[in-house]
Structure formats: structure tokens, C-alpha cells
C-alpha atoms as a PDB file:
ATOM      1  CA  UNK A   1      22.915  41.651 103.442  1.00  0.00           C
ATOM      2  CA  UNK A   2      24.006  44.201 101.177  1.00  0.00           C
ATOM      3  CA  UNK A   3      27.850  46.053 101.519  1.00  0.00           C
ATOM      4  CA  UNK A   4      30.077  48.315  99.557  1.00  0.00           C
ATOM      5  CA  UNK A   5      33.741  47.972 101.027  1.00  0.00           C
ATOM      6  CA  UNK A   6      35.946  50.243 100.196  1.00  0.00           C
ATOM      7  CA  UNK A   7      39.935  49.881 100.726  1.00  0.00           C
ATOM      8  CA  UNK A   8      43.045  51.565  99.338  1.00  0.00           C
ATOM      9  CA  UNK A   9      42.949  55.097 101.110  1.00  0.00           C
ATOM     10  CA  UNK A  10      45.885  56.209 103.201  1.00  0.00           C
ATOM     11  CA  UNK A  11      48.201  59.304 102.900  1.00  0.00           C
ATOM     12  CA  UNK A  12      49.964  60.440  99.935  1.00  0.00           C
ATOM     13  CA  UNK A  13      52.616  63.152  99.177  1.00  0.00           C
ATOM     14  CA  UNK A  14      51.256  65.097  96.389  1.00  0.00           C
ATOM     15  CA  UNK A  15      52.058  63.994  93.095  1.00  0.00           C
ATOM     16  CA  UNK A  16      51.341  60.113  94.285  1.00  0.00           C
ATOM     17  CA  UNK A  17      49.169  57.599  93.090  1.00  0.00           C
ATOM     18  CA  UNK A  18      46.151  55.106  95.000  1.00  0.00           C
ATOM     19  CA  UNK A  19      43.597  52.832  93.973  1.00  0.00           C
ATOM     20  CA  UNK A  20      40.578  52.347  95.524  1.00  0.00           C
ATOM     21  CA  UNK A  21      38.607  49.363  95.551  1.00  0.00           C
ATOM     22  CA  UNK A  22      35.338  48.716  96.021  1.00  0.00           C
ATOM     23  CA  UNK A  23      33.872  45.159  97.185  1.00  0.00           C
ATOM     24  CA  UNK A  24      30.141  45.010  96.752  1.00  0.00           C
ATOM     25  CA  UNK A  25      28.023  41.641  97.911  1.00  0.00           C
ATOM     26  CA  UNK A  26      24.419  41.162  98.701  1.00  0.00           C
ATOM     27  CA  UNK A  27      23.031  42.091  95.098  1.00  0.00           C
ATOM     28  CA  UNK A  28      23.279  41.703  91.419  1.00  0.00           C
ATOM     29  CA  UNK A  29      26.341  44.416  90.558  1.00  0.00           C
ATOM     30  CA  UNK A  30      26.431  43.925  87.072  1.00  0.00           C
ATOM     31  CA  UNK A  31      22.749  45.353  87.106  1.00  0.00           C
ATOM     32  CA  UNK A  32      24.311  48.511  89.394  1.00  0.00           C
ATOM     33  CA  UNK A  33      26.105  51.752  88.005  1.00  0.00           C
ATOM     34  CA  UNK A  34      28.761  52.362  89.908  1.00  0.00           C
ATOM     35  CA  UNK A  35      30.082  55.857  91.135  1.00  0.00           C
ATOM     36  CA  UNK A  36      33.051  57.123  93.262  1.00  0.00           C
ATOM     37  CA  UNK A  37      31.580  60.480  95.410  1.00  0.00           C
ATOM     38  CA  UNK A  38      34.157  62.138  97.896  1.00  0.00           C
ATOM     39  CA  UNK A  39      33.589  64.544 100.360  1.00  0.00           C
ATOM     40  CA  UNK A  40      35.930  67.673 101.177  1.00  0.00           C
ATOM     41  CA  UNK A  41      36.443  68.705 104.764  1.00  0.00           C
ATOM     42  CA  UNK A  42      33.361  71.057 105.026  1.00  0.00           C
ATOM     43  CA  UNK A  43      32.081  70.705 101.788  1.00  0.00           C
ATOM     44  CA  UNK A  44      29.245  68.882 100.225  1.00  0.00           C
ATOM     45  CA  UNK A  45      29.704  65.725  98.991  1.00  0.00           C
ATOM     46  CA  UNK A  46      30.356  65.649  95.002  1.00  0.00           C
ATOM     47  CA  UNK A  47      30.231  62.860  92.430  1.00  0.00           C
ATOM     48  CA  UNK A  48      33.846  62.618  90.789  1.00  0.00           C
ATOM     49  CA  UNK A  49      33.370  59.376  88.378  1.00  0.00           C
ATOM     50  CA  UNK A  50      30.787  56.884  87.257  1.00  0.00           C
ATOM     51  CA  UNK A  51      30.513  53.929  84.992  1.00  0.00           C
ATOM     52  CA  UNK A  52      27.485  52.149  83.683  1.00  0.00           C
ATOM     53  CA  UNK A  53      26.792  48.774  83.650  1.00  0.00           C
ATOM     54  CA  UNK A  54      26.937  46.434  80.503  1.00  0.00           C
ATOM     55  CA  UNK A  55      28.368  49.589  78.073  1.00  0.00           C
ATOM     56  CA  UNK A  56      30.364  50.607  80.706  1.00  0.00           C
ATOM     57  CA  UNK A  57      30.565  54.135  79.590  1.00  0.00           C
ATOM     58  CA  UNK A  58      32.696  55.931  81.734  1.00  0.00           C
ATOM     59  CA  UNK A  59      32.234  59.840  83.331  1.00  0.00           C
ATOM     60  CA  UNK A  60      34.209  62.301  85.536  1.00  0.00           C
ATOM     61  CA  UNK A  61      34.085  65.428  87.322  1.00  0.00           C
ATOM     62  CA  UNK A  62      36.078  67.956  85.496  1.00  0.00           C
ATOM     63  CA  UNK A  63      38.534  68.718  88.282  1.00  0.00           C
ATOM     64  CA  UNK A  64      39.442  64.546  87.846  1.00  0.00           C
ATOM     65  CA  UNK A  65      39.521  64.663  84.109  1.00  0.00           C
ATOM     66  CA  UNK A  66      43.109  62.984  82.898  1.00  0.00           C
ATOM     67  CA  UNK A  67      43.816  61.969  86.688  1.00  0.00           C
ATOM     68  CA  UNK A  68      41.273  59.297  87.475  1.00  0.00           C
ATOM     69  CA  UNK A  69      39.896  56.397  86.308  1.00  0.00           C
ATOM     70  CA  UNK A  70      36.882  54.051  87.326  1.00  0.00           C
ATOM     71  CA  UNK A  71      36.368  50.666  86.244  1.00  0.00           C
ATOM     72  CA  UNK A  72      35.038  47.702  87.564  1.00  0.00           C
ATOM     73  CA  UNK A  73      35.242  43.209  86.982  1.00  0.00           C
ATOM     74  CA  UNK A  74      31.813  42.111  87.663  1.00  0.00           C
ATOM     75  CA  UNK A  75      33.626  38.610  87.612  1.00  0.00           C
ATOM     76  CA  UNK A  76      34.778  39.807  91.250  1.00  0.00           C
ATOM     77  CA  UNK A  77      31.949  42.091  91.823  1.00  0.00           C
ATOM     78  CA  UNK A  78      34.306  44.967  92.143  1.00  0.00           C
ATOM     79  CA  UNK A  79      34.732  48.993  91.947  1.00  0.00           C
ATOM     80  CA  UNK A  80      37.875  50.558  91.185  1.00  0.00           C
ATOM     81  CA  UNK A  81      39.168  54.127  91.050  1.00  0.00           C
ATOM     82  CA  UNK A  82      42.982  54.825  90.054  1.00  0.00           C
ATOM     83  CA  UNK A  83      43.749  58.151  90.913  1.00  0.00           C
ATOM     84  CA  UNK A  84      47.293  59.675  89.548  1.00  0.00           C
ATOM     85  CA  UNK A  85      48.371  62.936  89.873  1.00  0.00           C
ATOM     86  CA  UNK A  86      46.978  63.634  93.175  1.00  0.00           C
ATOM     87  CA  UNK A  87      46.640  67.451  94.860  1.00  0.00           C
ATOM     88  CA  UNK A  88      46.015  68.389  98.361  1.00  0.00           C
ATOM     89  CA  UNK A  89      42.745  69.547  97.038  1.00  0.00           C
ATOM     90  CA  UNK A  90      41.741  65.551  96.312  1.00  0.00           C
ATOM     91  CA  UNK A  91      41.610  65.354 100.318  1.00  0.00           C
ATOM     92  CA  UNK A  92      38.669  63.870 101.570  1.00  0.00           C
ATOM     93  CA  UNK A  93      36.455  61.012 102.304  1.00  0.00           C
ATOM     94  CA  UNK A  94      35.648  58.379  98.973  1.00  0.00           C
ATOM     95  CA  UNK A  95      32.506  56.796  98.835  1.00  0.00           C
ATOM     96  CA  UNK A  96      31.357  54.003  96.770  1.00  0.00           C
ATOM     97  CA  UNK A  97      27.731  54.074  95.674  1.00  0.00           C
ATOM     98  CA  UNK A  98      25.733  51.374  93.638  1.00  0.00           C
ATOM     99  CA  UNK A  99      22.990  52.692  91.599  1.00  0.00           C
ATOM    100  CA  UNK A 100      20.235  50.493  90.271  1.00  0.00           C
ATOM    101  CA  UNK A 101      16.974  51.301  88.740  1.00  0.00           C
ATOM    102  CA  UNK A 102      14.783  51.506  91.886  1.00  0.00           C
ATOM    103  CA  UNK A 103      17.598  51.445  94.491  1.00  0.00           C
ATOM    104  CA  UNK A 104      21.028  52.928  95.827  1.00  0.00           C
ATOM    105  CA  UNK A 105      23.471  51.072  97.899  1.00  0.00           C
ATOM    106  CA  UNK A 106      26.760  53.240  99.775  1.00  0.00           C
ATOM    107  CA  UNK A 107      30.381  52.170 101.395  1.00  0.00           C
ATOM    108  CA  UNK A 108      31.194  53.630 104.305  1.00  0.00           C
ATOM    109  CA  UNK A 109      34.281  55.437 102.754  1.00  0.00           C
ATOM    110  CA  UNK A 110      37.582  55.951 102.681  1.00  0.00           C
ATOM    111  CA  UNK A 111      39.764  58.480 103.826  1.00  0.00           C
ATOM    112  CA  UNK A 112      42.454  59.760 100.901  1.00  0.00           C
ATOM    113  CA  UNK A 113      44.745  62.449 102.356  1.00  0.00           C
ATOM    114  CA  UNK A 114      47.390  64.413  99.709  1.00  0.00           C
ATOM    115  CA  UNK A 115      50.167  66.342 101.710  1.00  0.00           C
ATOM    116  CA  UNK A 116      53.803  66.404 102.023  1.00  0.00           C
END
């Protein structure tokens, strides 16, 4: 059976740090690209960062750039996403997705909330 957990979220005063993590199981993850995707109140859902597999080169959404970063241990088959520097405007609901060649796995998210 094939999951993406994510943990970490919770509420932060702006300015504050979190980590995400990511627990995947039921595949091969070092095959997978993984990608953090978060989802405004009311607004699509937009890819913020992504690392590949093997190079591990890394990628983020401009409004991230400096603030985030993804990386992963396939030794514990594991996703992570620091975020520093965090605005009200982070707000949302993280997802964790898995991309492989033929097919995509996704968490069921977590909820980040910036505000004082």
C-alpha cells in the first residue's frame, strides 16, 4: 500500500521557521522526484519546490526562493521542506507528491498557518 505522510505543520507567528516531513512507503522512492505543492485558501494549488532523484537537483517557486529548502534521505525514505522566513501569504495546505516515470503518488497534507 502506497502513503505519503506528511507532519510538521502547525501555526507560526510570521517570521518563524517549520519543517515538513514527508514519510513515503509502499514504493521504490529513490526512483520518485519529490515535490512540495501547497494550496492557498481559494486558490489553485501551486508547486513551490522539487528535487530529483539520484542528481538531486533542486527547484523552487520564485515567491520561496532564499526561504525554503527541499531535500530528502532515501536511507529513511523521506521528504523534507525547511521553510524560514515565513509570511502570512505561505498559509495554506502542503502536499507531498512522488513523481515517477509512469506514476504519481500524494500526502494528504498539511496545514501551515503564518499569523501573529
Amino acid at each position: 500500500q502506497v502513503q505519503l505522510v506528511e507532519s510538521g505543520g502547525g501555526l507560526v507567528q510570521p517570521g518563524g521557521s517549520l519543517r515538513l516531513s514527508c514519510a513515503a512507503s509502499g514504493f521504490t522512492f529513490s526512483s520518485y522526484a519529490m515535490n512540495w505543492y501547497r494550496q492557498a485558501p481559494g486558490k489553485e494549488r501551486e508547486l513551490v519546490a522539487s528535487i530529483t532523484n539520484i542528481l538531486r537537483k533542486t527547484n523552487y517557486a520564485d515567491p520561496v526562493k532564499g526561504r525554503f529548502a527541499i531535500s530528502r534521505d532515501d536511507a529513511k525514505n523521506t521528504a523534507y521542506l525547511q521553510m524560514n522566513s515565513l509570511k502570512p501569504e505561505d498559509t495554506g495546505v502542503y502536499y507531498c507528491n512522488a513523481r515517477g516515470t509512469q506514476t504519481t503518488y500524494w500526502g494528504q497534507g498539511a496545514q501551515v498557518t503564518v499569523s501573529s
